[in-house]
PDB file of N, CA and C in Angstrom:
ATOM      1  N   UNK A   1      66.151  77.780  40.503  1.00  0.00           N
ATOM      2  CA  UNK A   1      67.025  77.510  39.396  1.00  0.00           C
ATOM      3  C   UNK A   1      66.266  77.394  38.076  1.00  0.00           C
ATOM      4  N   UNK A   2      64.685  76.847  37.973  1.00  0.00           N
ATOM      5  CA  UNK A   2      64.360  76.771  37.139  1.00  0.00           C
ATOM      6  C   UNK A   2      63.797  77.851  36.510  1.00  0.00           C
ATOM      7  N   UNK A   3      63.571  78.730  37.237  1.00  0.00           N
ATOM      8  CA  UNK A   3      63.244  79.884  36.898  1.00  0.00           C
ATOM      9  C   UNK A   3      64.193  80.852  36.488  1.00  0.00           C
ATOM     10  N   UNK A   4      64.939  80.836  36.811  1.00  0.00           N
ATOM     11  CA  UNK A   4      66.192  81.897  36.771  1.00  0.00           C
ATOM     12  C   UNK A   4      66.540  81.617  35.056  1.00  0.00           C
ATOM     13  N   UNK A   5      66.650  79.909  34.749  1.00  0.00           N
ATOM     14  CA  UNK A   5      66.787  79.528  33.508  1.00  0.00           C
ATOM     15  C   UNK A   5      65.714  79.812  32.455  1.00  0.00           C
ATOM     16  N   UNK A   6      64.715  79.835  32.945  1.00  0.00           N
ATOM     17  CA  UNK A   6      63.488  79.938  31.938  1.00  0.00           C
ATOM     18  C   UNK A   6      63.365  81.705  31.234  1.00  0.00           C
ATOM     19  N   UNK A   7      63.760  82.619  32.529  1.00  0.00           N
ATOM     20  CA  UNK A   7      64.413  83.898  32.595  1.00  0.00           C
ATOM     21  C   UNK A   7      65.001  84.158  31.738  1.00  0.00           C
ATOM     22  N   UNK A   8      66.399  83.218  31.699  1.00  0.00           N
ATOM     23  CA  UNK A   8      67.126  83.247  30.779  1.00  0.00           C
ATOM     24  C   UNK A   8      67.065  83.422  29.463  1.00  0.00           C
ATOM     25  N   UNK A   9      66.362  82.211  29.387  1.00  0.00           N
ATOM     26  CA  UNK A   9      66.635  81.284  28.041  1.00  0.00           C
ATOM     27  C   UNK A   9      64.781  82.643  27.132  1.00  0.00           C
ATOM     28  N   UNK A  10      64.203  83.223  27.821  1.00  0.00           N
ATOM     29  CA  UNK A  10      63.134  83.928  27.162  1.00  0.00           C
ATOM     30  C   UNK A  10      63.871  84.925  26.660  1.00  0.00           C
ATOM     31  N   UNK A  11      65.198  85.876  27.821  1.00  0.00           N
ATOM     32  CA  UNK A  11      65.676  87.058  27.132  1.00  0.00           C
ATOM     33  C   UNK A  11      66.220  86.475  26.359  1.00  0.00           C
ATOM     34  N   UNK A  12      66.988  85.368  25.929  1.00  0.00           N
ATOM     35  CA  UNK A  12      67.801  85.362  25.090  1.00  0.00           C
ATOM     36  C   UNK A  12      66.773  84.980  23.696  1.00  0.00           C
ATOM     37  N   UNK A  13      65.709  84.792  23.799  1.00  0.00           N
ATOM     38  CA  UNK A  13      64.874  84.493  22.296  1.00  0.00           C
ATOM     39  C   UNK A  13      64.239  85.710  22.297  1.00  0.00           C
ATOM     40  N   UNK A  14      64.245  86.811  22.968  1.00  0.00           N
ATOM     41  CA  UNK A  14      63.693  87.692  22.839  1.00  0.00           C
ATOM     42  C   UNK A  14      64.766  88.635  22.527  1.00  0.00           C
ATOM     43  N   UNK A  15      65.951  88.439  22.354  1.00  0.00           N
ATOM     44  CA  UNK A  15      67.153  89.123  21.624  1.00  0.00           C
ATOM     45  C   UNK A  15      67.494  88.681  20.628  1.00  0.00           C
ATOM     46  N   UNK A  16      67.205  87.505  20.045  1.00  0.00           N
ATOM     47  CA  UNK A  16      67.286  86.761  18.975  1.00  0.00           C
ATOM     48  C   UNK A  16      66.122  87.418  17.787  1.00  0.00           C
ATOM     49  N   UNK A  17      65.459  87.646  18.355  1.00  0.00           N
ATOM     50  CA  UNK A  17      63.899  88.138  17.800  1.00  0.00           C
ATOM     51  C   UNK A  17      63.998  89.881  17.000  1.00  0.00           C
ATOM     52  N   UNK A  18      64.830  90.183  17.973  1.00  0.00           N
ATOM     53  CA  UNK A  18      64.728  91.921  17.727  1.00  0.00           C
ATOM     54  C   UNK A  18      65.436  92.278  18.680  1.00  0.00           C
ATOM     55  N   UNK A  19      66.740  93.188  17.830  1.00  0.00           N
ATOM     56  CA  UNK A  19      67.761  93.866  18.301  1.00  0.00           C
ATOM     57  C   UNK A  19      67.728  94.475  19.817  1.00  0.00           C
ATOM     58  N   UNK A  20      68.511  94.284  20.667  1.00  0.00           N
ATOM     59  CA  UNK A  20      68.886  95.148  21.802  1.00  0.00           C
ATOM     60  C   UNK A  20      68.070  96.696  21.982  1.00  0.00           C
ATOM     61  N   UNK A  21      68.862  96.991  21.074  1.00  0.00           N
ATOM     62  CA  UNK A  21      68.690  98.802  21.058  1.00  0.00           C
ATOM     63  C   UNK A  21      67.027  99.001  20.872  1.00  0.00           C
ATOM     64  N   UNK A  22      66.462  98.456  20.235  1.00  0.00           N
ATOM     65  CA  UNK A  22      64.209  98.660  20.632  1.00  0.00           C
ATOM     66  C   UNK A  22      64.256  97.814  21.521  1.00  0.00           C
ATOM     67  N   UNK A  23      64.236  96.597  22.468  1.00  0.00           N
ATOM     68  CA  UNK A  23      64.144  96.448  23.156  1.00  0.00           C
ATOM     69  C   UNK A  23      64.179  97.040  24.170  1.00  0.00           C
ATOM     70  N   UNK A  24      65.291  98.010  24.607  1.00  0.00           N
ATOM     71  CA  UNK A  24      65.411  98.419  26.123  1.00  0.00           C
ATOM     72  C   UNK A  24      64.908  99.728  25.936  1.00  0.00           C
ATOM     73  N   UNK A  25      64.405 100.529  24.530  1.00  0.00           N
ATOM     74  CA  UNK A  25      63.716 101.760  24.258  1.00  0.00           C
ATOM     75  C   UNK A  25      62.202 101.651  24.229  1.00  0.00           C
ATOM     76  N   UNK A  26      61.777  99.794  24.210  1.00  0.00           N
ATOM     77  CA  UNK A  26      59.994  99.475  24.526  1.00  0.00           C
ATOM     78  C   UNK A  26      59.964  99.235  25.817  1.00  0.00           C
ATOM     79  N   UNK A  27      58.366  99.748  26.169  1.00  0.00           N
ATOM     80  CA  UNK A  27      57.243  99.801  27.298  1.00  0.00           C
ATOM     81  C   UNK A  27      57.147  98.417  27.179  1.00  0.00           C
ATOM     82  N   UNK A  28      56.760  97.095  26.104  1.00  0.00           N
ATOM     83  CA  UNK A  28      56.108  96.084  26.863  1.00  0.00           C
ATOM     84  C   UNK A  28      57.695  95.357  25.632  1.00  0.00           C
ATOM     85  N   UNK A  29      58.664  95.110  26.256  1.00  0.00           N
ATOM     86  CA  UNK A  29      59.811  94.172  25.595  1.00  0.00           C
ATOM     87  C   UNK A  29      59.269  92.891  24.914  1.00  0.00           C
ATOM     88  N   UNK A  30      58.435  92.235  25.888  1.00  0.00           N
ATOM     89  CA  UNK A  30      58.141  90.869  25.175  1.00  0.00           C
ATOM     90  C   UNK A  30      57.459  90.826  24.451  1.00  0.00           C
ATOM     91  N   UNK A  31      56.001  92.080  24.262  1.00  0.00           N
ATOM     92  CA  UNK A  31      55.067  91.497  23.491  1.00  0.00           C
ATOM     93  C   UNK A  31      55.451  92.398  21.964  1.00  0.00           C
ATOM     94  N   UNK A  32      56.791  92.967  22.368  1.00  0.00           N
ATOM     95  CA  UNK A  32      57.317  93.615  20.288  1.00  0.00           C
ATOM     96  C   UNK A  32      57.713  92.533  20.425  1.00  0.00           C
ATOM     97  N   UNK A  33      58.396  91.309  20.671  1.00  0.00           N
ATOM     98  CA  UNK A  33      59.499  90.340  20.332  1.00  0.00           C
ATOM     99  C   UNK A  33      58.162  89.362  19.543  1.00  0.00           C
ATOM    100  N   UNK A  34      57.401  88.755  20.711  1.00  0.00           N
ATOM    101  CA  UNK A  34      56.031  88.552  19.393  1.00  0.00           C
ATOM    102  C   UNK A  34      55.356  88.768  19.073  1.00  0.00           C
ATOM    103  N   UNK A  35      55.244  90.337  18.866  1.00  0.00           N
ATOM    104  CA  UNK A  35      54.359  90.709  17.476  1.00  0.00           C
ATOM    105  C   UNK A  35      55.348  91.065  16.347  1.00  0.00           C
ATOM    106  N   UNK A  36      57.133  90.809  16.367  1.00  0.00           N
ATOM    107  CA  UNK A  36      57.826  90.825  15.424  1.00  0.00           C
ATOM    108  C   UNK A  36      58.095  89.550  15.028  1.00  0.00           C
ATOM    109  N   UNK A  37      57.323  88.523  15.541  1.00  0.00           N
ATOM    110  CA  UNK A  37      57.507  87.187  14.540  1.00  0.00           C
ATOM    111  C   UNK A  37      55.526  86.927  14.226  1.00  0.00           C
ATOM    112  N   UNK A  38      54.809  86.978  15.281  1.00  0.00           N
ATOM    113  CA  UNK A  38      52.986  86.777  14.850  1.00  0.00           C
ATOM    114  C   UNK A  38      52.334  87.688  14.760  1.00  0.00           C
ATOM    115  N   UNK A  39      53.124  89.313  14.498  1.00  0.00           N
ATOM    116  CA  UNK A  39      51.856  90.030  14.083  1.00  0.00           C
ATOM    117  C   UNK A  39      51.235  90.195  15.152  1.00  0.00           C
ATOM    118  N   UNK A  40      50.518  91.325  15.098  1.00  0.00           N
ATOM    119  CA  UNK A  40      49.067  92.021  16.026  1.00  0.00           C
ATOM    120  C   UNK A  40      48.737  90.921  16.665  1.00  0.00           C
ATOM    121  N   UNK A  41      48.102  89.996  15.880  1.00  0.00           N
ATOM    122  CA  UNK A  41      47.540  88.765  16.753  1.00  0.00           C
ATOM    123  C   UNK A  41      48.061  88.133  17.614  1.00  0.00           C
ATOM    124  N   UNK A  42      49.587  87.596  17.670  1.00  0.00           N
ATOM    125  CA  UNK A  42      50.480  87.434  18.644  1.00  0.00           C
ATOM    126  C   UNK A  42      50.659  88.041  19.996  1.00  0.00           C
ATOM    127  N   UNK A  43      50.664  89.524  19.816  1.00  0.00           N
ATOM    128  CA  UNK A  43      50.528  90.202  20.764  1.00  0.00           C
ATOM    129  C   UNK A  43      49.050  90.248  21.504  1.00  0.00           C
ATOM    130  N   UNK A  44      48.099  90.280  20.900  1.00  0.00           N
ATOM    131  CA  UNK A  44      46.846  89.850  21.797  1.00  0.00           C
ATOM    132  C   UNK A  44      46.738  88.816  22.485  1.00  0.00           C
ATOM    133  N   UNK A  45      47.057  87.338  21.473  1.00  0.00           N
ATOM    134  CA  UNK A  45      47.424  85.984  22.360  1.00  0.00           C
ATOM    135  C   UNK A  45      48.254  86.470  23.636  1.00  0.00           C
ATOM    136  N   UNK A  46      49.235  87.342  23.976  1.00  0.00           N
ATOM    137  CA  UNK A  46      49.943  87.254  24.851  1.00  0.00           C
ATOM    138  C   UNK A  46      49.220  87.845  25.848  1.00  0.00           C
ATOM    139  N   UNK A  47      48.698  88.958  25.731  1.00  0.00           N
ATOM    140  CA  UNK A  47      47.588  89.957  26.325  1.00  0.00           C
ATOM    141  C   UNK A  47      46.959  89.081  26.911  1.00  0.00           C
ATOM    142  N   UNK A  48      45.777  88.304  26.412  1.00  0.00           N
ATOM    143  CA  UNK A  48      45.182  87.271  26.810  1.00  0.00           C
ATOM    144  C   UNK A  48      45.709  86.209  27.830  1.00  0.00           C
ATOM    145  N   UNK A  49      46.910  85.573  27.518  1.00  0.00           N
ATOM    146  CA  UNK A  49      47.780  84.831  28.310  1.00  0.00           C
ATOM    147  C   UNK A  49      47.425  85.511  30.021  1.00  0.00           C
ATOM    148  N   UNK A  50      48.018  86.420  29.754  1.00  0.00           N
ATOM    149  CA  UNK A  50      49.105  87.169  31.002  1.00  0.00           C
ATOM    150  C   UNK A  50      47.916  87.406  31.761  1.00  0.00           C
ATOM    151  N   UNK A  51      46.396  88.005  31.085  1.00  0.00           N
ATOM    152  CA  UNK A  51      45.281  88.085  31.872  1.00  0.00           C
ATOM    153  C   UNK A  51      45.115  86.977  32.479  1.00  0.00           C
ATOM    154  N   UNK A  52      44.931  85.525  32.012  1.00  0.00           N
ATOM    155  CA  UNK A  52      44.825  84.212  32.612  1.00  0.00           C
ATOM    156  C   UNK A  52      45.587  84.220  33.820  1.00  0.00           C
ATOM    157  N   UNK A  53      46.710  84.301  33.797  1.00  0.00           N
ATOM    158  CA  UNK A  53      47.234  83.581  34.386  1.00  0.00           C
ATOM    159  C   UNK A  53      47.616  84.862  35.964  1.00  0.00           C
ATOM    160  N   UNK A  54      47.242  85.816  35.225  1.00  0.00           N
ATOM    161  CA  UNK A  54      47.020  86.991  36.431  1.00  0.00           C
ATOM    162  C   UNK A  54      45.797  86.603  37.095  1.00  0.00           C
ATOM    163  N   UNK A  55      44.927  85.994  36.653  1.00  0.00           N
ATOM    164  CA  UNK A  55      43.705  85.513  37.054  1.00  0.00           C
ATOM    165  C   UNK A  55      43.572  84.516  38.022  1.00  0.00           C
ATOM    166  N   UNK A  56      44.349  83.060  37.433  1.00  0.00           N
ATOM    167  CA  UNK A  56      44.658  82.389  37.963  1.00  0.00           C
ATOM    168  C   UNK A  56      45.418  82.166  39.061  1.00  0.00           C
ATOM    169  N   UNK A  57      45.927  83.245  39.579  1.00  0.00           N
ATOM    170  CA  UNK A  57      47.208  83.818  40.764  1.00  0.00           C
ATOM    171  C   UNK A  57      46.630  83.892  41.652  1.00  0.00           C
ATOM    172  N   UNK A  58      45.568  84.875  41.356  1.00  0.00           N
ATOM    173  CA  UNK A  58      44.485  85.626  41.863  1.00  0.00           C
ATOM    174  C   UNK A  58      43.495  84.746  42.902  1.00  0.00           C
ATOM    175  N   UNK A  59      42.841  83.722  41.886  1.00  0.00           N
ATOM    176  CA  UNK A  59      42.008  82.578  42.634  1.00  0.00           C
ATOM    177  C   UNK A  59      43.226  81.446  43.690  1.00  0.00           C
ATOM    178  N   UNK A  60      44.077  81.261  42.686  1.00  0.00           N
ATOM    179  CA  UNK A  60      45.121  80.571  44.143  1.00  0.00           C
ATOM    180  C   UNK A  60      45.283  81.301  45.355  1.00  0.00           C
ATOM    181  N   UNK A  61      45.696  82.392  45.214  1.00  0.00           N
ATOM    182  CA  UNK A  61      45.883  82.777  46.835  1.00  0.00           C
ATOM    183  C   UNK A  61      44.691  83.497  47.474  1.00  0.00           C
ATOM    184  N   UNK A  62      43.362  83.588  46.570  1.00  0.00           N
ATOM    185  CA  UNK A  62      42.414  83.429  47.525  1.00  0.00           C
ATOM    186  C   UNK A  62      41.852  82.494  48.373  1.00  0.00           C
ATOM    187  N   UNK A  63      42.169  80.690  47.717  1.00  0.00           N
ATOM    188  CA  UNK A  63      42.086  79.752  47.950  1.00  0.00           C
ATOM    189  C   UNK A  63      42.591  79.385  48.910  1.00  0.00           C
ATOM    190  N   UNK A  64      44.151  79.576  48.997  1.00  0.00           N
ATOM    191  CA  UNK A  64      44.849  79.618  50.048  1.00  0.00           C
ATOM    192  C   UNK A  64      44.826  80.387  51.127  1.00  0.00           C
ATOM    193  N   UNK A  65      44.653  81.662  50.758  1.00  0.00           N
ATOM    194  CA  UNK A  65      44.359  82.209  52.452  1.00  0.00           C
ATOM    195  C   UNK A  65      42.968  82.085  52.963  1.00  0.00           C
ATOM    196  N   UNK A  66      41.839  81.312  52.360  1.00  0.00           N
ATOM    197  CA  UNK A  66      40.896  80.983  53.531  1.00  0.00           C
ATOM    198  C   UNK A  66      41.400  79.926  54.086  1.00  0.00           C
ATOM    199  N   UNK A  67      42.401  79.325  53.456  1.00  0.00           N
ATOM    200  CA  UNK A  67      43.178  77.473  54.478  1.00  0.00           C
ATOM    201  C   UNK A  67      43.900  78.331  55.327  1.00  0.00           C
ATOM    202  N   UNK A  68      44.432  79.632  55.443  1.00  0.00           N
ATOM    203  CA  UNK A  68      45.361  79.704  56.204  1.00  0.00           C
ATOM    204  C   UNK A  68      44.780  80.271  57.169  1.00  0.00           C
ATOM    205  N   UNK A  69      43.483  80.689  57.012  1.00  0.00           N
ATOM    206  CA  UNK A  69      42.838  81.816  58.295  1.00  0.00           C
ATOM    207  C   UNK A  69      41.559  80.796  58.651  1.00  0.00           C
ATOM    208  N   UNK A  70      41.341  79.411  58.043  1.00  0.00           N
ATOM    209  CA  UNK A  70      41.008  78.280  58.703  1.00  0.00           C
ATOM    210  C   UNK A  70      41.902  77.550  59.907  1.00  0.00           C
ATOM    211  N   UNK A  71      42.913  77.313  59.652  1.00  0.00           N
ATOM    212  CA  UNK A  71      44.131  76.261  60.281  1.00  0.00           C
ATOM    213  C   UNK A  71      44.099  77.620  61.038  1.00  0.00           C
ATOM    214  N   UNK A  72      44.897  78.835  61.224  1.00  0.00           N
ATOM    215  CA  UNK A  72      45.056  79.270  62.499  1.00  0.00           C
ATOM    216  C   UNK A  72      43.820  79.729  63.584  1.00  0.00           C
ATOM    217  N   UNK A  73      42.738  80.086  62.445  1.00  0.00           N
ATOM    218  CA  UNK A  73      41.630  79.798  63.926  1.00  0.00           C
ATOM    219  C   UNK A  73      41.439  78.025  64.377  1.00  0.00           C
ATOM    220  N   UNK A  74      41.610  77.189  63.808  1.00  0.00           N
ATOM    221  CA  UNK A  74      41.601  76.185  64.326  1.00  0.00           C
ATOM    222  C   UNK A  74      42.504  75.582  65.737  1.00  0.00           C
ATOM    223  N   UNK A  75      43.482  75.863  64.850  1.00  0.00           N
ATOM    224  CA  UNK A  75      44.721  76.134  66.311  1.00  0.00           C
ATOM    225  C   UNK A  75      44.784  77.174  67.386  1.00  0.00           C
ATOM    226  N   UNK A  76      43.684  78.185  67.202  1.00  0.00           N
ATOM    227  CA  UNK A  76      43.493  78.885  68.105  1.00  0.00           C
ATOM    228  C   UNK A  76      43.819  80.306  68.376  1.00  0.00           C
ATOM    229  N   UNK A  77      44.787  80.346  67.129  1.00  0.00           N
ATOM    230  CA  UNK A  77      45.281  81.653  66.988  1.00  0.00           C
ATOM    231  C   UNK A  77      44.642  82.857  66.398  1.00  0.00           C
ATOM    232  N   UNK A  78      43.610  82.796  66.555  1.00  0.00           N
ATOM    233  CA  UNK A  78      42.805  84.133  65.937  1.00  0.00           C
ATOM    234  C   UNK A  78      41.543  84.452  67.200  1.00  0.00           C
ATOM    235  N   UNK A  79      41.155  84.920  67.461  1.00  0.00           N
ATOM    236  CA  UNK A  79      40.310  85.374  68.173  1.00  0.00           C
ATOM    237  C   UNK A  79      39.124  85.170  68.018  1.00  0.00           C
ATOM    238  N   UNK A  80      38.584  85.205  69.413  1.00  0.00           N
ATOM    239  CA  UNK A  80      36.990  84.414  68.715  1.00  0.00           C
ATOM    240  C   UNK A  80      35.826  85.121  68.216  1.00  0.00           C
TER     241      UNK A  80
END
């Protein structure tokens, strides 16, 4: 639910920002919405962002699947 809202509530500032009609005719929708309020630089901040946190995804579920291929050889389920 919270997501679905957060979903939301971004297209709708990102229609607020800049008309419909370039929106659904741009390759990256969100990052014209802010580089039509911060400029070039805006759009790099976002660039930057999205790398982070693609990054950060990245190291979580590497993290997590050595717990998960720990716990099932532990329990026995993997072969020896």
């Amino acid at each position: 639910g919270i997501s679905t809202a957060l979903y939301v509530l971004v297209g709708l500032a990102s229609v607020s920002l800049v008309p419909w009609s370039r929106l659904s005719s741009s390759e990256a929708a969100l990052a014209l919405a802010v580089s039509s309020v911060l400029g070039e630089s805006g759009s790099a901040v976002l660039t930057v962002a999205a790398l982070l946190t693609t990054l950060n995804t990245v190291l979580v579920l590497l993290l997590v699947s050595s717990r998960i291929i720990y716990g099932l050889g532990r329990e026995g389920a993997l072969p020896g």
